[in-house]
N, C-alpha and C. Protein backbone atom coordinates (compact mmCIF):
# COMPACT_ATOMS: atom_id res chain seq x y z
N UNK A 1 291.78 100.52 32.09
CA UNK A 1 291.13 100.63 30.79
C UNK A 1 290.84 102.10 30.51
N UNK A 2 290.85 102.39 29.23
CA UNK A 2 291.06 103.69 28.77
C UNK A 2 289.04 103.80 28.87
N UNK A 3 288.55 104.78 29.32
CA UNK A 3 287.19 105.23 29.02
C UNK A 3 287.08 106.07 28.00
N UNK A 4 286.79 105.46 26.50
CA UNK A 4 286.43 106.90 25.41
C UNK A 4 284.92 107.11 25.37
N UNK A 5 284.67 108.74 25.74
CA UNK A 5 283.69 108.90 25.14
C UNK A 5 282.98 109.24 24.05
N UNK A 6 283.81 108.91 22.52
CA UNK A 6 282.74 108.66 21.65
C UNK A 6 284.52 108.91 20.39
N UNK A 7 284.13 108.87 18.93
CA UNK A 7 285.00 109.64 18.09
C UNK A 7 284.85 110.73 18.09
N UNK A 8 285.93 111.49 18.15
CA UNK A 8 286.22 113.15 18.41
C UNK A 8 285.86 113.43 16.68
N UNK A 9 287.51 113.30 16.16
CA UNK A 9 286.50 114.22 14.37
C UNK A 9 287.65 113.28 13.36
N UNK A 10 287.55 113.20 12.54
CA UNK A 10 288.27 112.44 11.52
C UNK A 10 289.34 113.28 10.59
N UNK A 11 290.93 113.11 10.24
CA UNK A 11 290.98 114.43 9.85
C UNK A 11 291.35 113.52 8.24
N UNK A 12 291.06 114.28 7.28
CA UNK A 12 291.54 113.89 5.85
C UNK A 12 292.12 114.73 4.77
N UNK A 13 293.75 113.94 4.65
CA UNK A 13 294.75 114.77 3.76
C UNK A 13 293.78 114.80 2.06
N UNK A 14 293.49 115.51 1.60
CA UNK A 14 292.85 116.20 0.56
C UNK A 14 293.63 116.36 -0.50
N UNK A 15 293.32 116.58 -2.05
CA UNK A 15 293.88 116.84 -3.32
C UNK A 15 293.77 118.06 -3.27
N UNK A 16 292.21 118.75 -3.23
CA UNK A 16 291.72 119.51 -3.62
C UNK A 16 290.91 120.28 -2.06
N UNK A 17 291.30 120.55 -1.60
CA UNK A 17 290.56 121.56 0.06
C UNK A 17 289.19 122.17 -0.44
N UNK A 18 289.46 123.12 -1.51
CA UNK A 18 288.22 123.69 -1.79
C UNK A 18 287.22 123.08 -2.39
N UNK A 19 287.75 121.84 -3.07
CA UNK A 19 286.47 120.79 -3.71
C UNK A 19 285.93 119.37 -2.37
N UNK A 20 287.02 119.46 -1.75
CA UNK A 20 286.28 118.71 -0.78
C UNK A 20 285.77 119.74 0.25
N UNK A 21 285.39 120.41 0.53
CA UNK A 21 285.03 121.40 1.65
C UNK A 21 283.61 121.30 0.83
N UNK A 22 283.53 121.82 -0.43
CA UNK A 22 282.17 121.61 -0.74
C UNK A 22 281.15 120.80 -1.32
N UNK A 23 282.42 119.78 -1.25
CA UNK A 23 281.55 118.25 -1.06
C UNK A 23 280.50 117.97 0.34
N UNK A 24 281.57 118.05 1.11
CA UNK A 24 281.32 117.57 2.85
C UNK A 24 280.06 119.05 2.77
N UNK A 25 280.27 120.45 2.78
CA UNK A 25 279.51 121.49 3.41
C UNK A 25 278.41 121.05 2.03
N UNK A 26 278.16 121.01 0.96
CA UNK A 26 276.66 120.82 -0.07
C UNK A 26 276.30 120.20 -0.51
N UNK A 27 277.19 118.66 -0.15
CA UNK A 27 276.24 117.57 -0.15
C UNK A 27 275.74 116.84 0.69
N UNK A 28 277.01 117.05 1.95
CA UNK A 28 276.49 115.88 2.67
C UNK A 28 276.43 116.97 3.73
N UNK A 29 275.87 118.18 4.04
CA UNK A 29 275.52 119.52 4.86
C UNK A 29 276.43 119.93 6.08
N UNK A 30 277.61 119.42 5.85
CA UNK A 30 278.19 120.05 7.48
C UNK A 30 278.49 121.22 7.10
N UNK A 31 278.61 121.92 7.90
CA UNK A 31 279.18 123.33 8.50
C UNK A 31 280.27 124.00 8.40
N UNK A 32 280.79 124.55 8.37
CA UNK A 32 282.44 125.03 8.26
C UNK A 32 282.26 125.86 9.24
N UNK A 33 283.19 125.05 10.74
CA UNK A 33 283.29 125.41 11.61
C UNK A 33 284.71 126.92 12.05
N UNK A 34 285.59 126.20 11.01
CA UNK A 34 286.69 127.34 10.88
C UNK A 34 287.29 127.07 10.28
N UNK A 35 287.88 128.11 9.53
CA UNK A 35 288.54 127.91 8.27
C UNK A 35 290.31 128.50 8.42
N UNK A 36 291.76 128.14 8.68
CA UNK A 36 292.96 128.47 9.10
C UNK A 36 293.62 128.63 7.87
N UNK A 37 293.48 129.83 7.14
CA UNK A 37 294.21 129.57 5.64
C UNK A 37 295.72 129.89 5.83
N UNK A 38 296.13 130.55 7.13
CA UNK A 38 297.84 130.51 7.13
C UNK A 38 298.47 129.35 7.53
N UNK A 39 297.79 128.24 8.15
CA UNK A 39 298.32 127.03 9.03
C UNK A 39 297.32 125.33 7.99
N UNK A 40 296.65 126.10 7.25
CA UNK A 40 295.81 124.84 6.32
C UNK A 40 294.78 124.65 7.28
N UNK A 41 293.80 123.70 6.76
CA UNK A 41 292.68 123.11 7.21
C UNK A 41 291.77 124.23 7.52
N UNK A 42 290.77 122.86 7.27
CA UNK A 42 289.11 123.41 7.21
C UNK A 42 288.39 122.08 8.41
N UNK A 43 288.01 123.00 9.50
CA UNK A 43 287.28 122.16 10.73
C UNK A 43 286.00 122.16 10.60
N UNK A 44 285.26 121.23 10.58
CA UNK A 44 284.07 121.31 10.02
C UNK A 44 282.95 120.54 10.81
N UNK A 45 281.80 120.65 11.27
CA UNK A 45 280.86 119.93 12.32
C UNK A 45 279.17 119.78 11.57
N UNK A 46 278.92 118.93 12.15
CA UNK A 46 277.80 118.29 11.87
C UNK A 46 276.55 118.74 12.82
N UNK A 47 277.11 119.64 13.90
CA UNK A 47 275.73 120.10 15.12
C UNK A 47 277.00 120.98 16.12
N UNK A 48 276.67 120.77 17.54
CA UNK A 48 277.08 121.12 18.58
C UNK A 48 278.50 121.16 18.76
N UNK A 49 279.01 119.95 18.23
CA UNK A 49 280.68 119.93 18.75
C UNK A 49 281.51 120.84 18.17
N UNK A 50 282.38 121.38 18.10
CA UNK A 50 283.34 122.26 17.29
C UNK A 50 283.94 121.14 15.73
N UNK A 51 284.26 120.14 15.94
CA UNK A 51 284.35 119.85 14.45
C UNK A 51 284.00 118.49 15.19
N UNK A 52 283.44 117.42 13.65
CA UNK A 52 283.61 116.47 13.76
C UNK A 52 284.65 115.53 12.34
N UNK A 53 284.75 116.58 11.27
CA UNK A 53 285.74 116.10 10.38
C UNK A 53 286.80 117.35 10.33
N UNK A 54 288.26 117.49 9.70
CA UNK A 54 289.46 117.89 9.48
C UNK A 54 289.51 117.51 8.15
N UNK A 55 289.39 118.77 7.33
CA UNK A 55 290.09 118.91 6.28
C UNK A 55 291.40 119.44 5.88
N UNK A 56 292.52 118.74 4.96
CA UNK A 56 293.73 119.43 5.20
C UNK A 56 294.27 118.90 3.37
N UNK A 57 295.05 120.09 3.11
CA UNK A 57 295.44 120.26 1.54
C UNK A 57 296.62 119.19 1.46
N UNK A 58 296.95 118.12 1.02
CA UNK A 58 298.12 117.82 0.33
C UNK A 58 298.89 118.33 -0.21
N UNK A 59 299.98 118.61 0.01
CA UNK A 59 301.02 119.21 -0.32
C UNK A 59 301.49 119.01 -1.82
N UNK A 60 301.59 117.46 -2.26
CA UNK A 60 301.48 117.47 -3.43
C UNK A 60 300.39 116.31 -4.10
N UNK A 61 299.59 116.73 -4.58
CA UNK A 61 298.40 115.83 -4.73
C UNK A 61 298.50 114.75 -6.17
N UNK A 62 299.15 115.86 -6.56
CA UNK A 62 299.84 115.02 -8.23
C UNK A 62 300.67 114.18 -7.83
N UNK A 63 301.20 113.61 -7.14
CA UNK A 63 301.62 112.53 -6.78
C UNK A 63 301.38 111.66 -5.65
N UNK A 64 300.05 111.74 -4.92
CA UNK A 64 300.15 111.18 -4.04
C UNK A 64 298.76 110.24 -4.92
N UNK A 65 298.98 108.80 -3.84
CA UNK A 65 298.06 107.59 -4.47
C UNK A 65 296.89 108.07 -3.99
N UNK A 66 295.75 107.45 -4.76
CA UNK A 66 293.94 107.72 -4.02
C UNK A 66 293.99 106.18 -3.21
N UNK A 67 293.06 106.30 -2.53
CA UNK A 67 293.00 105.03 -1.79
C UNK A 67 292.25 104.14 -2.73
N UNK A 68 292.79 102.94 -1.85
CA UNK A 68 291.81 101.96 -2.92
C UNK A 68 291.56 100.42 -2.70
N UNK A 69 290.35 100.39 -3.13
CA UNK A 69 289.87 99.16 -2.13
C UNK A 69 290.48 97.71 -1.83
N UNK A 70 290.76 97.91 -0.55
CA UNK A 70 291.12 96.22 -0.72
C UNK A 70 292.54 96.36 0.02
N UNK A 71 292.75 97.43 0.40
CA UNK A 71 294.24 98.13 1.01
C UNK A 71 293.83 98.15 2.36
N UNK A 72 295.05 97.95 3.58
CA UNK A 72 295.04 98.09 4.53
C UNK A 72 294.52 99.59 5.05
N UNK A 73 294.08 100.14 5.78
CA UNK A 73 293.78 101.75 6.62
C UNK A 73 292.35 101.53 6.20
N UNK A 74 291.70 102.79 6.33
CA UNK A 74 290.46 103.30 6.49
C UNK A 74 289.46 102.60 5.34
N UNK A 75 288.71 102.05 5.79
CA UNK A 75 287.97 101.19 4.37
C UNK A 75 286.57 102.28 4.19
N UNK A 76 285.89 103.07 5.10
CA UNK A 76 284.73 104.21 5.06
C UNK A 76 284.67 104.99 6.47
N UNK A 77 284.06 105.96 6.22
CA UNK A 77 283.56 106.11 7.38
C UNK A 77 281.81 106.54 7.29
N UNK A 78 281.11 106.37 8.20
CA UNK A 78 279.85 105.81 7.98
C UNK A 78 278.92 106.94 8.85
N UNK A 79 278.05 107.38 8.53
CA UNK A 79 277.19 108.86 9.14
C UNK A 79 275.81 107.95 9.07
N UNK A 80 275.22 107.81 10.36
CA UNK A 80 273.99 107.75 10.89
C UNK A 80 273.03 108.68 10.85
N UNK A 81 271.40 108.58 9.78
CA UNK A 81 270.60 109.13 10.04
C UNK A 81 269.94 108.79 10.87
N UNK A 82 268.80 109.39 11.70
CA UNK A 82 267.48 109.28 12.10
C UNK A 82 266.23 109.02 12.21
N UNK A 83 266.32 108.51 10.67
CA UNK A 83 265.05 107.83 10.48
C UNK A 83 265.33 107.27 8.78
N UNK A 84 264.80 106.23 8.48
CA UNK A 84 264.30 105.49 7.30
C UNK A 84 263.94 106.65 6.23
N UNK A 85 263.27 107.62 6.39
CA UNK A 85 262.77 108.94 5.28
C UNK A 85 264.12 109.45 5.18
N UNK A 86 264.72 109.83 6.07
CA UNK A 86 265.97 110.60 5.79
C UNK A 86 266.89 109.38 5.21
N UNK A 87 267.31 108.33 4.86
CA UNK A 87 268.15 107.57 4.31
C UNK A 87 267.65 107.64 3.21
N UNK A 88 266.37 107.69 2.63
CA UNK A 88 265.52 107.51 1.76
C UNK A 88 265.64 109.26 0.96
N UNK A 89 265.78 110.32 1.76
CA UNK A 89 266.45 111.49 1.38
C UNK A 89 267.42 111.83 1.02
N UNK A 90 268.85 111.23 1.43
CA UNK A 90 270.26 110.93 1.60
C UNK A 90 269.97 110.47 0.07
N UNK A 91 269.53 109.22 -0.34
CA UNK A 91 269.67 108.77 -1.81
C UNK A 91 269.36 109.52 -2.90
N UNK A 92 268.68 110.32 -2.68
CA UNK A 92 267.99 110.92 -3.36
C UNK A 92 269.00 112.06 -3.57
N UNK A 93 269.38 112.85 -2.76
CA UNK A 93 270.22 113.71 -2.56
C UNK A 93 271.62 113.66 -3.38
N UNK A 94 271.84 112.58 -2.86
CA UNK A 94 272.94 111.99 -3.30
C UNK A 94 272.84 111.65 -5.35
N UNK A 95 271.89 111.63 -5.44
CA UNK A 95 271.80 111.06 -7.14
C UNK A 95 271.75 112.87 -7.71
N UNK A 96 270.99 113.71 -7.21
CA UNK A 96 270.67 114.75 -7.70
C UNK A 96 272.20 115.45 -7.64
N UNK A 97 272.93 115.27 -6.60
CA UNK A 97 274.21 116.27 -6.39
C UNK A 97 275.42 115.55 -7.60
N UNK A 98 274.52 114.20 -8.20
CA UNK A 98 275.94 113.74 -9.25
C UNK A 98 276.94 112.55 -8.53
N UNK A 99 276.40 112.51 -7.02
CA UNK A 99 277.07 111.38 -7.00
C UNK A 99 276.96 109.91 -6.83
N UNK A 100 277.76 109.20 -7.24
CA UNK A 100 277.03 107.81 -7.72
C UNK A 100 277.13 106.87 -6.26
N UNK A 101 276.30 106.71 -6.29
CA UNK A 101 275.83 105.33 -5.02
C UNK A 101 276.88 103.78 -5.64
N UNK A 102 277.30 103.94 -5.00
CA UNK A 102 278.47 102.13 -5.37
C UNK A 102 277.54 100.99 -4.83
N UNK A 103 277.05 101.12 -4.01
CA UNK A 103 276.54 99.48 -3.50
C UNK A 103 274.65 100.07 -2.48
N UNK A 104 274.20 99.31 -1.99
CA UNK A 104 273.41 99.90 -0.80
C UNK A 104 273.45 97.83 -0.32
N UNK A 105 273.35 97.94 1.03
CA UNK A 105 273.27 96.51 1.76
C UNK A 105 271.97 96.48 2.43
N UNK A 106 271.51 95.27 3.02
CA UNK A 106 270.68 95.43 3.88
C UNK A 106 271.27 94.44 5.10
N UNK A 107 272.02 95.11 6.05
CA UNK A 107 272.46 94.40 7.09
C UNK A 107 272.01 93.72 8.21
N UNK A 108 270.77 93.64 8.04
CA UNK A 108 269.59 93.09 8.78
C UNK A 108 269.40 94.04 9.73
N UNK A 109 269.99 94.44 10.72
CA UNK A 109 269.36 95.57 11.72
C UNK A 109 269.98 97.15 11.30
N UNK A 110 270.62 97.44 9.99
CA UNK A 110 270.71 98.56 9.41
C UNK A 110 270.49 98.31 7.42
N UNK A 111 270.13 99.41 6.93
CA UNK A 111 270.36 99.73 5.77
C UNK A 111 271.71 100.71 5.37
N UNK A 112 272.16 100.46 4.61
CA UNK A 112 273.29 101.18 4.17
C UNK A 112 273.53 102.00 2.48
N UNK A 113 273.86 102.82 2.47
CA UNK A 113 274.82 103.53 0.93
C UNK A 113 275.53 103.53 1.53
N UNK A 114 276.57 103.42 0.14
CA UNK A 114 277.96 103.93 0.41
C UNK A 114 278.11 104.32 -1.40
N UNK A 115 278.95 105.12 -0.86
CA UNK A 115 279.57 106.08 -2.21
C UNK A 115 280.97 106.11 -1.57
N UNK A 116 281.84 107.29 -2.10
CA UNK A 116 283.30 108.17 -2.41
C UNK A 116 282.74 109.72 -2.69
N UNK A 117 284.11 110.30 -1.54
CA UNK A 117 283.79 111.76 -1.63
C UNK A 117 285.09 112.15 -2.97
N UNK A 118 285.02 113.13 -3.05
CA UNK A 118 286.41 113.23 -4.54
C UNK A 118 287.67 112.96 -4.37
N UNK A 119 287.78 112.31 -3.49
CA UNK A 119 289.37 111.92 -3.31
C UNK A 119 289.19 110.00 -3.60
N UNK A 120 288.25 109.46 -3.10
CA UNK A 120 288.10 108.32 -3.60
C UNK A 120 287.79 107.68 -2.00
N UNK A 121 287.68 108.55 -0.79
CA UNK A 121 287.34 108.23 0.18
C UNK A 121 286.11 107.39 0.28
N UNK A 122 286.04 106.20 1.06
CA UNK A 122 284.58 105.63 1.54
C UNK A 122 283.73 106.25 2.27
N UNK A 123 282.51 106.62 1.73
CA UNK A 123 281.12 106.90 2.71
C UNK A 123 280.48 105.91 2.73
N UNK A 124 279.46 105.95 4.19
CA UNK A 124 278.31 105.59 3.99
C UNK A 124 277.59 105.85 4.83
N UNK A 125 275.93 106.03 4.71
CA UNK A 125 275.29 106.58 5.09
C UNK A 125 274.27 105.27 5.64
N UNK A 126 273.49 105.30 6.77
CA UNK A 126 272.59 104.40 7.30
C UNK A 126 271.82 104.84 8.38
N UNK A 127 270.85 104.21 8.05
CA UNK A 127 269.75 103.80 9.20
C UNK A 127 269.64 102.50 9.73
N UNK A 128 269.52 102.60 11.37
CA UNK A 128 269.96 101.39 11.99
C UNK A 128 268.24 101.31 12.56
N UNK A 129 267.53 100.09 12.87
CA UNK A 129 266.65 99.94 13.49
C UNK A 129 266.69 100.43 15.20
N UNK A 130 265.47 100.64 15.54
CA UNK A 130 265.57 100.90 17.00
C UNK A 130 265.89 99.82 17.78
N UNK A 131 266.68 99.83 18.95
CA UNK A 131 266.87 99.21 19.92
C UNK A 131 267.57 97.79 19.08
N UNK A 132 268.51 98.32 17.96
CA UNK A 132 269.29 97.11 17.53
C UNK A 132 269.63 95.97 18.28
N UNK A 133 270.53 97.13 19.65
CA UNK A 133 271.88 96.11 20.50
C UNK A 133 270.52 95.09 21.23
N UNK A 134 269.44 95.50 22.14
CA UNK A 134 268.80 94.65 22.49
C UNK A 134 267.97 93.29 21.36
N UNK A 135 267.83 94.22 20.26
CA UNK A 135 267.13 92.72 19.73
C UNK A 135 268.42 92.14 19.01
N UNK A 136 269.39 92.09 18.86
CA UNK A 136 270.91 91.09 18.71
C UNK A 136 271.93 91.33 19.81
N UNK A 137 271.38 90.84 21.19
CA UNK A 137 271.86 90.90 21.84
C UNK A 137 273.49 89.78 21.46
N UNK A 138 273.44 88.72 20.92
CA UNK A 138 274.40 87.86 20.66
C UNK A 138 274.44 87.77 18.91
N UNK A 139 274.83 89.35 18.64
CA UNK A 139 274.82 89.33 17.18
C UNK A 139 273.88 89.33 16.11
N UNK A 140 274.17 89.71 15.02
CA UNK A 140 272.58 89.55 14.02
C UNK A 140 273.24 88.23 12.41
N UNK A 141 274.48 88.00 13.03
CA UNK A 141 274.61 86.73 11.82
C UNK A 141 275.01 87.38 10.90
N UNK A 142 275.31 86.62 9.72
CA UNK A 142 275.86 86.93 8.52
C UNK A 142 274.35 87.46 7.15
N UNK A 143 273.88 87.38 7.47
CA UNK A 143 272.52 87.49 6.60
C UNK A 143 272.63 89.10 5.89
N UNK A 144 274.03 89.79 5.21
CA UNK A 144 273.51 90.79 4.55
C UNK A 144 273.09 90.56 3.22
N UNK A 145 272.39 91.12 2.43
CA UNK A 145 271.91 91.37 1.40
C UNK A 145 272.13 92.82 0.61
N UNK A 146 272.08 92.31 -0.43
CA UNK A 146 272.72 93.36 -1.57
C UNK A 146 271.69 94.03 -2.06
N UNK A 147 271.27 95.53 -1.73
CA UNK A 147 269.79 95.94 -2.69
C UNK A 147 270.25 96.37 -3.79
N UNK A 148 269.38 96.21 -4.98
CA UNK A 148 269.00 96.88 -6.03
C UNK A 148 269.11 98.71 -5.97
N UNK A 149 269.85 99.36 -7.01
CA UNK A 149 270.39 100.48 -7.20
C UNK A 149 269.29 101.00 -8.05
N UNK A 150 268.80 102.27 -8.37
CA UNK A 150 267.91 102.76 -9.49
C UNK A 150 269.16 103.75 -10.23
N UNK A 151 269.38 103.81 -11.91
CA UNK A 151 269.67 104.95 -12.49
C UNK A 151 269.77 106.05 -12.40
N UNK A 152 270.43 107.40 -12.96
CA UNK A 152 269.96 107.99 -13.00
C UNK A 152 268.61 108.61 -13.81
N UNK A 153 267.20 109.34 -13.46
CA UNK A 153 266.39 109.42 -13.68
C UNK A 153 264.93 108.47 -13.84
N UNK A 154 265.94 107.12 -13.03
CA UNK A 154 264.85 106.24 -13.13
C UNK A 154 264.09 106.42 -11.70
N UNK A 155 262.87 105.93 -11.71
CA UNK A 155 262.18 106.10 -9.91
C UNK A 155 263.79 105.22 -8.94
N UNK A 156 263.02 106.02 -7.40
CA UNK A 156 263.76 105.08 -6.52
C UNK A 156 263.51 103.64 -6.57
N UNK A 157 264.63 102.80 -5.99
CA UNK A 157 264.67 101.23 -5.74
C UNK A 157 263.58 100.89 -5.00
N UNK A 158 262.79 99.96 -5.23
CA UNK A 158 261.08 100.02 -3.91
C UNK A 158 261.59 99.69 -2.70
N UNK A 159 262.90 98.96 -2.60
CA UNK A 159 263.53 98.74 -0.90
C UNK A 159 263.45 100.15 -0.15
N UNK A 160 263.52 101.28 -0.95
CA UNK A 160 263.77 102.23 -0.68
C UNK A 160 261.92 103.63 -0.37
N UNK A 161 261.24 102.65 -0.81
CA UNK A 161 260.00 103.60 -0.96
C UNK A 161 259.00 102.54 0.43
N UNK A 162 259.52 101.65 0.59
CA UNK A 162 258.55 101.16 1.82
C UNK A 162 259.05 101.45 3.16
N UNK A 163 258.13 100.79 4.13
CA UNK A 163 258.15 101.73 5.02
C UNK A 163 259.43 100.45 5.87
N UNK A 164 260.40 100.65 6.65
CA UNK A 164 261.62 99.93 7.31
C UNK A 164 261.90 100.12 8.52
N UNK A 165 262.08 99.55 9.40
CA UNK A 165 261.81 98.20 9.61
C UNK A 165 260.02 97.81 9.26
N UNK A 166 259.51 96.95 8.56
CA UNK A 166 258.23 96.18 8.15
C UNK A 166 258.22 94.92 8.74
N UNK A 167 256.94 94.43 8.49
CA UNK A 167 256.89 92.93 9.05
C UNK A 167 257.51 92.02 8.59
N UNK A 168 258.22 92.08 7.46
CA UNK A 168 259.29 91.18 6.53
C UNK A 168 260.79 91.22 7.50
N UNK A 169 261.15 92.01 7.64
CA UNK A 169 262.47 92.65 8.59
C UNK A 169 261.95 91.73 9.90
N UNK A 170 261.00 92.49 10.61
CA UNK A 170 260.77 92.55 11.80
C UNK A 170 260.45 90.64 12.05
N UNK A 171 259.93 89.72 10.81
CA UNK A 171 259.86 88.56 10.76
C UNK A 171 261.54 87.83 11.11
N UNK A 172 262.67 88.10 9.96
CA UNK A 172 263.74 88.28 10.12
C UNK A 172 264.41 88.32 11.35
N UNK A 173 263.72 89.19 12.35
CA UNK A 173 264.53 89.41 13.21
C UNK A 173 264.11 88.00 14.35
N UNK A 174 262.84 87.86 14.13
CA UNK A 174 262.52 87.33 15.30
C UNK A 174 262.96 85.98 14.86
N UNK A 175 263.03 85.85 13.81
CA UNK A 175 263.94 84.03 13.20
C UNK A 175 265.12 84.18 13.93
N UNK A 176 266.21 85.03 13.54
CA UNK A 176 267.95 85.46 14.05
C UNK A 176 267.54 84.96 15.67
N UNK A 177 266.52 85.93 16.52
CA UNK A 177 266.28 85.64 17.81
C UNK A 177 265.80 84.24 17.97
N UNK A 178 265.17 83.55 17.48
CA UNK A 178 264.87 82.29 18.06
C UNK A 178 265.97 81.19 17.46
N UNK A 179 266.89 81.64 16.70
CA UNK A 179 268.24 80.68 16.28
C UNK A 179 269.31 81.29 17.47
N UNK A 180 269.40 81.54 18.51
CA UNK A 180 270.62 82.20 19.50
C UNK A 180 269.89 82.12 20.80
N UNK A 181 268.35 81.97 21.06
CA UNK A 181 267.67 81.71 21.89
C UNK A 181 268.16 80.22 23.11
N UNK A 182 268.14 79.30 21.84
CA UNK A 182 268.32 78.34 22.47
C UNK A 182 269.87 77.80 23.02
N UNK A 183 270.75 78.48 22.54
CA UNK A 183 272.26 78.51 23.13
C UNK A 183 272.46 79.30 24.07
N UNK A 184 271.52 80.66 24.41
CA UNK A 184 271.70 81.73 25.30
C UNK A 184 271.17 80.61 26.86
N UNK A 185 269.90 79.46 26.68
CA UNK A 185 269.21 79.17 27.21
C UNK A 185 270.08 77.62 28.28
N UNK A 186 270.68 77.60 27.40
CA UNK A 186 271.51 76.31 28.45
C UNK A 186 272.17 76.58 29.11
């Protein structure tokens, strides 16, 4: 068996290099780790590693398709915050920089956005509860839920202004656990 230790960096053929470079580096804050303008691409990191995404120019962009939902390959790729305030920042961020939030879920042991960077790529952004894998040890079920979106200029969604995981969630969870309890138990 192959041992991976973790995803290395993602690389994505681009329309536009210089409009996605400052998508990824001023909205969603990575770095521009190095920039190869005789060989293309822009390597770009999120902290410590040397890159964790690959940016690279399309050769011809006027004819190449945007992706689109419902097609086989890459359906998002998904960036983990650190805490409930920072997802709750991320939205916010995200409305002020112009770009539009498509859906937000509540997956029972994570919250989610997801948007598109300018190529029509899937994001999404989440906060996962602590110690998920132990409290669904045998899964968390089908139970997602669809939150409520706010406008632009309207207040945030209130899913979004309380405090997460709460005793509503944390009730939730312990139902999921005592429905898998008793099959774990025979």
């Amino acid at each position: 068996m192959i041992e991976l230790a973790g995803i290395g960096h993602v690389l994505l053929r681009v329309a536009d290099e210089g409009a996605s470079k400052r998508f990824y580096r001023d909205v969603l804050g990575f770095r521009v780790a190095e920039q190869d303008p005789e060989h293309g691409g822009v390597f770009m990191t999120l902290g410590d590693g040397f890159h964790v995404l690959d940016i690279t120019q399309h050769p011809s962009p006027g004819t190449a398709r945007r992706p689109e939902r419902g097609e086989l390959g890459l359906v998002h790729i998904a960036f983990k915050v650190g805490s409930y305030a920072a997802l709750r920042e991320a939205y916010t961020h995200l409305r002020e920089n112009g770009v539009e939030v498509q859906r937000a879920i509540d997956h029972v042991c994570q919250r989610s956005i997801y948007f598109t960077d300018p190529d029509g790529n899937g994001l999404e952004i989440y906060y996962e509860m602590p110690n998920a894998l132990a409290l669904f040890p045998n899964g968390r079920g089908d139970e997602d839920e669809r939150l409520p979106l706010s406008g632009p200029g309207d207040p945030l969604p209130a899913w979004l202004t309380e405090e997460w995981p709460g005793p509503a969630a944390m009730a939730k969870v312990e139902r999921l656990r005592q429905q898998t309890a008793p099959a774990a138990a025979e």
